[in-house]
Protein backbone atom coordinates (compact mmCIF):
# COMPACT_ATOMS: atom_id res chain seq x y z
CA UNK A 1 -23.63 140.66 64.31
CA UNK A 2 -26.62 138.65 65.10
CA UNK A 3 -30.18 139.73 63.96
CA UNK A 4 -33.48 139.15 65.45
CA UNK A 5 -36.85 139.07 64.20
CA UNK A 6 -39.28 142.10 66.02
CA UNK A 7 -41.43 140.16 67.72
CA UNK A 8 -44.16 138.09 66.08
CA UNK A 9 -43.36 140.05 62.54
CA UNK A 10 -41.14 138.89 59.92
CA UNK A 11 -38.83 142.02 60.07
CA UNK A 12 -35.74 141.36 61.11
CA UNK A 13 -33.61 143.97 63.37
CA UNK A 14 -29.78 144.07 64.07
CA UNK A 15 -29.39 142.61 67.88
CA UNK A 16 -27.77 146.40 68.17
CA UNK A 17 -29.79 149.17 66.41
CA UNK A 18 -27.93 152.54 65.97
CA UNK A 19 -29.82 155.65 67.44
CA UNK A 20 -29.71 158.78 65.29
CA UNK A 21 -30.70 161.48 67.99
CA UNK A 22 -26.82 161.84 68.18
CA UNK A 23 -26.55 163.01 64.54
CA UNK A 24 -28.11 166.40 63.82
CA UNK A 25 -27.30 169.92 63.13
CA UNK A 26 -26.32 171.46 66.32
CA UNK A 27 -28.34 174.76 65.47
CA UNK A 28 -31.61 173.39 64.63
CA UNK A 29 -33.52 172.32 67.93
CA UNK A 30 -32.43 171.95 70.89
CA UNK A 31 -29.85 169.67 71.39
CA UNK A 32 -26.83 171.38 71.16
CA UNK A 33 -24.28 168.42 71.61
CA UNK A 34 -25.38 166.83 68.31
CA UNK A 35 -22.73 166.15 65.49
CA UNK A 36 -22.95 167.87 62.45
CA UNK A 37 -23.30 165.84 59.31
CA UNK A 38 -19.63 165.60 58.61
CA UNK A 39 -18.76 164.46 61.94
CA UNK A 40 -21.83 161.99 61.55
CA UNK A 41 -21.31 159.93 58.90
CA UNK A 42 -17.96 157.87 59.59
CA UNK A 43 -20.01 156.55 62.57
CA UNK A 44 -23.11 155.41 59.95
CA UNK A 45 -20.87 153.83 57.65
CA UNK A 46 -19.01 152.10 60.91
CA UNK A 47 -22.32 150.86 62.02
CA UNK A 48 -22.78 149.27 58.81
CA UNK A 49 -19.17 147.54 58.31
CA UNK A 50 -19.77 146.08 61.79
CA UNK A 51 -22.62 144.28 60.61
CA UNK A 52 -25.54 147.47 62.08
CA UNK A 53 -28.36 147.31 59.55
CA UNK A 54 -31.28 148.87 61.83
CA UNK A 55 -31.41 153.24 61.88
CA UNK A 56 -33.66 155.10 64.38
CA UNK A 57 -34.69 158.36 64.21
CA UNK A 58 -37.75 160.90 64.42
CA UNK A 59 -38.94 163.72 62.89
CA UNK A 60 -37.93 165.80 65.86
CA UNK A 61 -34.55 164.97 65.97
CA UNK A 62 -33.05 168.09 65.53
CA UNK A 63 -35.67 169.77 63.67
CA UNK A 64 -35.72 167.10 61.23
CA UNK A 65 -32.11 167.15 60.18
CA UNK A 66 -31.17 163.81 61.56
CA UNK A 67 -33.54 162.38 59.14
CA UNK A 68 -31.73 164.42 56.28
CA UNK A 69 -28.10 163.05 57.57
CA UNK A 70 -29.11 159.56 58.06
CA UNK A 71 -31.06 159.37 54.81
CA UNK A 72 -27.70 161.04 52.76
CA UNK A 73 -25.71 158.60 54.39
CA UNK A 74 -27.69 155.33 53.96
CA UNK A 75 -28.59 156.44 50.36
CA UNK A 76 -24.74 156.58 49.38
CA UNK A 77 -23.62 153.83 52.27
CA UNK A 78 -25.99 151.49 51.77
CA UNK A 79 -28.33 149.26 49.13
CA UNK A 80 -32.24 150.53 50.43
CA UNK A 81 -33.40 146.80 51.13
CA UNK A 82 -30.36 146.04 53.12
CA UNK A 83 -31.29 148.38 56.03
CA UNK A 84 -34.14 148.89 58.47
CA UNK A 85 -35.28 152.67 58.78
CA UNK A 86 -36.93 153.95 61.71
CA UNK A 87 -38.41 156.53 62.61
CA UNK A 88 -41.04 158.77 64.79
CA UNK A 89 -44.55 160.85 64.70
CA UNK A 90 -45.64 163.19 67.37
CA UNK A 91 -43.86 165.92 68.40
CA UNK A 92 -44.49 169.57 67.53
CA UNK A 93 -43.20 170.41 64.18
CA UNK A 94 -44.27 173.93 63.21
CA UNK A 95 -46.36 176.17 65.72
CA UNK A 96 -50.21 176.64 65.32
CA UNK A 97 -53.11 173.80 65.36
CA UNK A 98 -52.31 170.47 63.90
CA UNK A 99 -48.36 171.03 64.02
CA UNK A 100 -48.28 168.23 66.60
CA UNK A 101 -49.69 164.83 68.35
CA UNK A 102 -50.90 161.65 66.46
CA UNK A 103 -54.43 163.30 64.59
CA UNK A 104 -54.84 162.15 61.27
CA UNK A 105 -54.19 165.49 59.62
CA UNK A 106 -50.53 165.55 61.88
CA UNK A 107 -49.78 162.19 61.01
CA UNK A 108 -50.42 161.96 57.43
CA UNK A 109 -48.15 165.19 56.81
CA UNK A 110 -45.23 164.13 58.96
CA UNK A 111 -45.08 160.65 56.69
CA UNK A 112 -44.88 162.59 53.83
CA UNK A 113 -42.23 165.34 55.25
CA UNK A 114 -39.77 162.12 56.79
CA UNK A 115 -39.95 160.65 53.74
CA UNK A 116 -38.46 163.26 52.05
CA UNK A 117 -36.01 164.35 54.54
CA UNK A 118 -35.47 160.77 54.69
CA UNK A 119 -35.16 160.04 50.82
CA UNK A 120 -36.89 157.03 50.76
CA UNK A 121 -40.18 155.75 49.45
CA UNK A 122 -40.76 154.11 52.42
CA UNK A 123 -39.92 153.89 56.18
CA UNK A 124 -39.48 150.09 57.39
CA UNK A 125 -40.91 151.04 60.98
CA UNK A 126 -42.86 154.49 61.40
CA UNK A 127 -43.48 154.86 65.22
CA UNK A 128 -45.57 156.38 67.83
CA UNK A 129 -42.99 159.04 69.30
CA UNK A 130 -45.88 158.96 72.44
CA UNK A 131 -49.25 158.57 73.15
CA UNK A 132 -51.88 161.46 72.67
CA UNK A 133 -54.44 161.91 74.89
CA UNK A 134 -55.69 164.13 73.35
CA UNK A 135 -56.55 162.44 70.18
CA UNK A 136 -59.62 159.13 69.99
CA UNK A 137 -56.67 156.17 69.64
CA UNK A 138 -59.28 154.69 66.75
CA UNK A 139 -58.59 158.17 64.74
CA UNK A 140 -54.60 157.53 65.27
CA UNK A 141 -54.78 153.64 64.48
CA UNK A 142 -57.02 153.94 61.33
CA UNK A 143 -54.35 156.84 59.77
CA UNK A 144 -51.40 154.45 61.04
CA UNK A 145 -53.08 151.54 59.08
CA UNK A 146 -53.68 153.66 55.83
CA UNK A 147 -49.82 154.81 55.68
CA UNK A 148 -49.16 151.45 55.93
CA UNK A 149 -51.62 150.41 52.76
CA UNK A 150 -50.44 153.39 51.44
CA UNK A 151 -46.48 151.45 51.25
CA UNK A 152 -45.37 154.15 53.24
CA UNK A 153 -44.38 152.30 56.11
CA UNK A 154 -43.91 148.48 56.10
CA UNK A 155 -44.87 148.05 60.00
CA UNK A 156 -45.69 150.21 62.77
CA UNK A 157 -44.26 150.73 66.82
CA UNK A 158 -45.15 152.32 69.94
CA UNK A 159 -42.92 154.16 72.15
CA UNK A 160 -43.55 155.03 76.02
CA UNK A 161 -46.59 154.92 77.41
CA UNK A 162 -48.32 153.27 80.17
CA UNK A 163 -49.00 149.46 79.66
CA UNK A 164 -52.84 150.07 79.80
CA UNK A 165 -52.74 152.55 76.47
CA UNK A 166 -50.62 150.26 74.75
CA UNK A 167 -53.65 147.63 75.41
CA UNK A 168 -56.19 149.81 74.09
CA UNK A 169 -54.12 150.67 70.86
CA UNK A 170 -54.22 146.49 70.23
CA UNK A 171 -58.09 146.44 71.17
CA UNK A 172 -58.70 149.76 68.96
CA UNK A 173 -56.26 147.78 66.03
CA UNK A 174 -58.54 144.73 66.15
CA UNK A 175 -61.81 145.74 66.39
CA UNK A 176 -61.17 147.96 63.45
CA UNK A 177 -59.66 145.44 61.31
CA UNK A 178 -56.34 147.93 61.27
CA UNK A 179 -52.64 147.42 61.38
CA UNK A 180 -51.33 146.70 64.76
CA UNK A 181 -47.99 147.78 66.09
CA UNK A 182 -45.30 145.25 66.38
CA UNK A 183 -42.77 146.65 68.90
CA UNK A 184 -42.73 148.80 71.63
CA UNK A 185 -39.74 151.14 72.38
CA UNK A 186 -39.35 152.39 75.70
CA UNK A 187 -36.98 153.60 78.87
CA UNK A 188 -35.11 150.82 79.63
CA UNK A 189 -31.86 150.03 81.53
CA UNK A 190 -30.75 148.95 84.78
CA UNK A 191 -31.32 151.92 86.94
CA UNK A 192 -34.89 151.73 85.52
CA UNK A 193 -36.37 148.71 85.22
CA UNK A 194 -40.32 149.66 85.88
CA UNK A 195 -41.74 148.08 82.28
CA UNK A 196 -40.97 145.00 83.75
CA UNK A 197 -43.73 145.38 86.45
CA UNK A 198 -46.87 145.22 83.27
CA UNK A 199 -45.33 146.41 79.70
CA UNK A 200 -42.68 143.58 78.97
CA UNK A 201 -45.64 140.98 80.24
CA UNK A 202 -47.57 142.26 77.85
CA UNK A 203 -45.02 142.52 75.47
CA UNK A 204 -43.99 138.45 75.88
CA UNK A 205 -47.72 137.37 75.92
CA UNK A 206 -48.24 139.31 72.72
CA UNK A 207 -45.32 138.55 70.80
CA UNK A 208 -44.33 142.32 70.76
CA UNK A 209 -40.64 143.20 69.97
CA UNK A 210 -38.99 145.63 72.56
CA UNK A 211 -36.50 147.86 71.42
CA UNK A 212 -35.31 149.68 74.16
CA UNK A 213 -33.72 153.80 74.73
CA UNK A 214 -31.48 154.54 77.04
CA UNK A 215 -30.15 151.39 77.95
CA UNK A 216 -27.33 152.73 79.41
CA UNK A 217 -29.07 155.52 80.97
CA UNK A 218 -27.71 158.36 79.67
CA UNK A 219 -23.67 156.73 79.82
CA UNK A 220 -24.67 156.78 83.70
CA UNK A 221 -24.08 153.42 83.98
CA UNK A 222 -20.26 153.65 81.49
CA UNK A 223 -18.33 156.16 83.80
CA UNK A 224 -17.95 157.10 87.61
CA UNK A 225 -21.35 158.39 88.90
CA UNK A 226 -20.17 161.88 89.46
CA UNK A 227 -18.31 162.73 86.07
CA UNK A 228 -19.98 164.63 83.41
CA UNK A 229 -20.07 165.21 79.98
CA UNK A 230 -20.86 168.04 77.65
CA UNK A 231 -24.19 166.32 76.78
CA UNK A 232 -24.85 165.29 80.56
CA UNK A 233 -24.75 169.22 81.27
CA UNK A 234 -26.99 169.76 78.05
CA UNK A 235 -29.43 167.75 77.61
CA UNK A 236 -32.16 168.76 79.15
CA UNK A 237 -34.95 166.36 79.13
CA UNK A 238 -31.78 163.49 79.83
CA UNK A 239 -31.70 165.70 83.17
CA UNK A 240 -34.90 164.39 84.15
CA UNK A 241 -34.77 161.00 84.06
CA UNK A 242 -32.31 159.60 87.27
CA UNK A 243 -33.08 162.51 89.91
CA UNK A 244 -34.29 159.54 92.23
CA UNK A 245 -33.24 156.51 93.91
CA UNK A 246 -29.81 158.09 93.81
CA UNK A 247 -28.22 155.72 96.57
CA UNK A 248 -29.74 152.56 95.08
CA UNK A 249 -28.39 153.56 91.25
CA UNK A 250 -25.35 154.21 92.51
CA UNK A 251 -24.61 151.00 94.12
CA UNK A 252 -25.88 149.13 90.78
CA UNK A 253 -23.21 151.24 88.60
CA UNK A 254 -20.37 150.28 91.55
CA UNK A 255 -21.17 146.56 90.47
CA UNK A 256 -21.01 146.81 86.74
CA UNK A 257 -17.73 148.62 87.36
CA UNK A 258 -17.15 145.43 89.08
CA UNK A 259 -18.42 142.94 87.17
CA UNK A 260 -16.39 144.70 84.05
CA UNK A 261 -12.95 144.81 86.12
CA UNK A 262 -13.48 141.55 86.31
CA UNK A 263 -14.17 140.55 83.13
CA UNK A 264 -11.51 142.52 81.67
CA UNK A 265 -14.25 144.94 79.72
CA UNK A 266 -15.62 148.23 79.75
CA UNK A 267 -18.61 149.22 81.65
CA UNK A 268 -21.01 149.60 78.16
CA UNK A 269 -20.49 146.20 77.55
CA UNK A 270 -21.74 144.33 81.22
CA UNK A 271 -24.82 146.82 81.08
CA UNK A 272 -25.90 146.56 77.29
CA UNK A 273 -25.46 142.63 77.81
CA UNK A 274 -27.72 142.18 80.97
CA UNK A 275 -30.64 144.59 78.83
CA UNK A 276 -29.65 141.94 75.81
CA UNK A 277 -30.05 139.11 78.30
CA UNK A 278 -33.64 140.11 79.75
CA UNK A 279 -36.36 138.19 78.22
CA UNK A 280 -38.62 140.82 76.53
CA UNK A 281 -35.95 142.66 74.59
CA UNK A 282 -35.14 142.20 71.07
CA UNK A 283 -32.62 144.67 70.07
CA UNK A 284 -31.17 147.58 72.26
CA UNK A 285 -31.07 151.58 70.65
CA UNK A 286 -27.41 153.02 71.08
CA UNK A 287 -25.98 156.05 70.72
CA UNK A 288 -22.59 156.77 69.46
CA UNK A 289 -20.29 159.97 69.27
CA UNK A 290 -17.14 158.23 69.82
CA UNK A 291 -16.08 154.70 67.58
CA UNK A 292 -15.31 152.83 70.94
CA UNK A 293 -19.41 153.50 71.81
CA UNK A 294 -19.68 151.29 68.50
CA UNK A 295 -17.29 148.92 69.13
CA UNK A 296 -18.45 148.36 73.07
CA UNK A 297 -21.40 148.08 71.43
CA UNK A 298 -20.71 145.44 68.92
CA UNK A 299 -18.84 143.58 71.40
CA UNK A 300 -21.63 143.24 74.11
CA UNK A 301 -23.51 141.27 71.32
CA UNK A 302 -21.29 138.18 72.40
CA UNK A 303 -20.59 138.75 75.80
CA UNK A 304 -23.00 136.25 77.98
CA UNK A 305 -23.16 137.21 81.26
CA UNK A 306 -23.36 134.30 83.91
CA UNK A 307 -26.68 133.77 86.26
CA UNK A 308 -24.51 135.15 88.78
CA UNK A 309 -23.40 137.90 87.13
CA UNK A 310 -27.15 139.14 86.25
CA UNK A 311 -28.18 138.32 89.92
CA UNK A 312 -25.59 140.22 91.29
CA UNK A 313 -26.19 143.41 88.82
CA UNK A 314 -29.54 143.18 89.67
CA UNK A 315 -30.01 142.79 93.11
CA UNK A 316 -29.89 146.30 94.17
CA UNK A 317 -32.76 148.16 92.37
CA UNK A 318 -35.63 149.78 94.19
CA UNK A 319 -38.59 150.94 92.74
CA UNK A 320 -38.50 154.11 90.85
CA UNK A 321 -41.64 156.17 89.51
CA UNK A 322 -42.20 156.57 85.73
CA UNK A 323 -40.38 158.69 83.96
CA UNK A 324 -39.88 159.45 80.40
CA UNK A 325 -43.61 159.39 79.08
């Protein structure tokens, strides 16, 4: 495994960082194609033997109990200091006023609540699930900066937004004297390649690590177009991410199938190593319900993909609007 440091900071990420969203009781929430914790752990404890020391999660995650699973398993899997926790603030949490968004009252009680599901003392990076409008950014950068002083969080991210908010956090961070995030996780793969039109320059210019979801859009881009899966005909908010330029994605997921005959490897591993080989990113998020997810995963770490190969998966995108915010 090869690790990378998150941008400008001195954390330093797995090149592959395990995402947790997978891991969850199937009852609570509602993502009903989440493993239970029993069926959860062997792939935590795989992650780690193959060399996976960076978690991500959120406190929505199945109403919190991905936190509780991942924390069980890393407490009895793994020395604290040897792994990088992750994980999220801004989704609703209990009904009624405050129970959601990125106010200081929301944020400094969902710290507290992932730290306990969590076990832990501290979260490595605590993230912006998304950006709230609704909320002064100086109120939400100012509570960000105390958990951090607080040693409840070592560094904070950002997840989707537009390019311009993500500006105004920085601005809001340094005219207040306040933390300011250090990576920026978004929709990224390469049916969707929009951030690179103003968030990755951004990113680059700022020395901003990018840690992208989805960057095998939903296992669009690991199977023939047309098949489904029990979590493809689940997931609901996965269902409304690639209603677009159908044609266009299409043709791009006919030349990784291509490009992977070829090479004598699965699909996963030609599209997690052209995300791995784009400029801004620092370490992709998988998922992974079967060990062969893991293992793709692992492998596309060393798989370097020629100039002509990336030209050639890349040359048929179109523009697509933004989706995922």
């Amino acid at each position: 495994m090869r690790y990378e440091r998150l941008g400008n900071s001195g954390l330093e990420v797995s090149a592959i960082i395990l995402g947790c969203m997978s891991y969850g009781d199937p009852a609570r929430g509602n993502h009903e194609w989440t493993l239970p914790e029993e069926e959860s752990r062997p792939f935590i404890r795989r992650a780690l033997e193959e060399g996976i020391t960076t978690f991500d999660t959120a406190n929505v995650y199945s109403d919190g109990s991905s936190e509780e699973i991942v924390g069980r398993a890393l407490g009895e899997f793994a020395k604290r200091e040897d792994v990088v926790i992750a994980t999220k603030v801004h989704g609703r949490m209990r009904p009624g006023a405050n129970g959601a968004g990125l106010s200081r009252v929301h944020i400094m009680e969902q710290i507290d609540a992932s730290l306990r599901r969590l076990g832990t003392d501290y979260v490595d990076l605590y993230q912006i699930h998304r950006y709230d409008p609704l909320v002064p950014i100086e109120e939400t950068m100012e509570a960000l900066h105390d958990v951090v002083k607080a040693g409840k969080a070592r560094y904070i991210g950002a997840s989707s937004m537009y390019a311009y908010q993500f500006v105004q956090a920085q601005y809001a961070a340094d005219a207040g004297g306040w933390t300011r995030f250090v990576s920026m996780q978004d929709h990224y793969n390469l049916i969707n390649r929009e951030e690179e039109r103003e968030m990755y320059r951004f990113c680059i210019d700022e020395g901003i690590g990018v840690i992208p979801w989805s960057p095998l859009a939903r296992g669009r881009l690991t199977r023939d177009w047309d098949a489904e899966t029990s979590r493809s005909k689940t997931d609901q908010f996965g269902s409304t991410l690639y209603q677009q330029a159908e044609d266009a994605d299409r043709k791009i997921a006919v030349v990784v199938a291509s490009v992977a005959e070829r090479r004598g490897v699965p699909r996963a591993q030609v599209a997690l190593a052209w995300v791995m080989q784009q400029p801004a990113i620092t370490a992709p998020i998988i998922g992974a319900t079967k060990m062969s997810h893991l293992e793709d995963a692992v492998a596309a770490v060393e798989l370097h993909l020629t100039d002509d190969e990336l030209a050639e998966l890349s040359a048929p995108y179109v523009p697509h609007a933004l989706v995922g915010f």
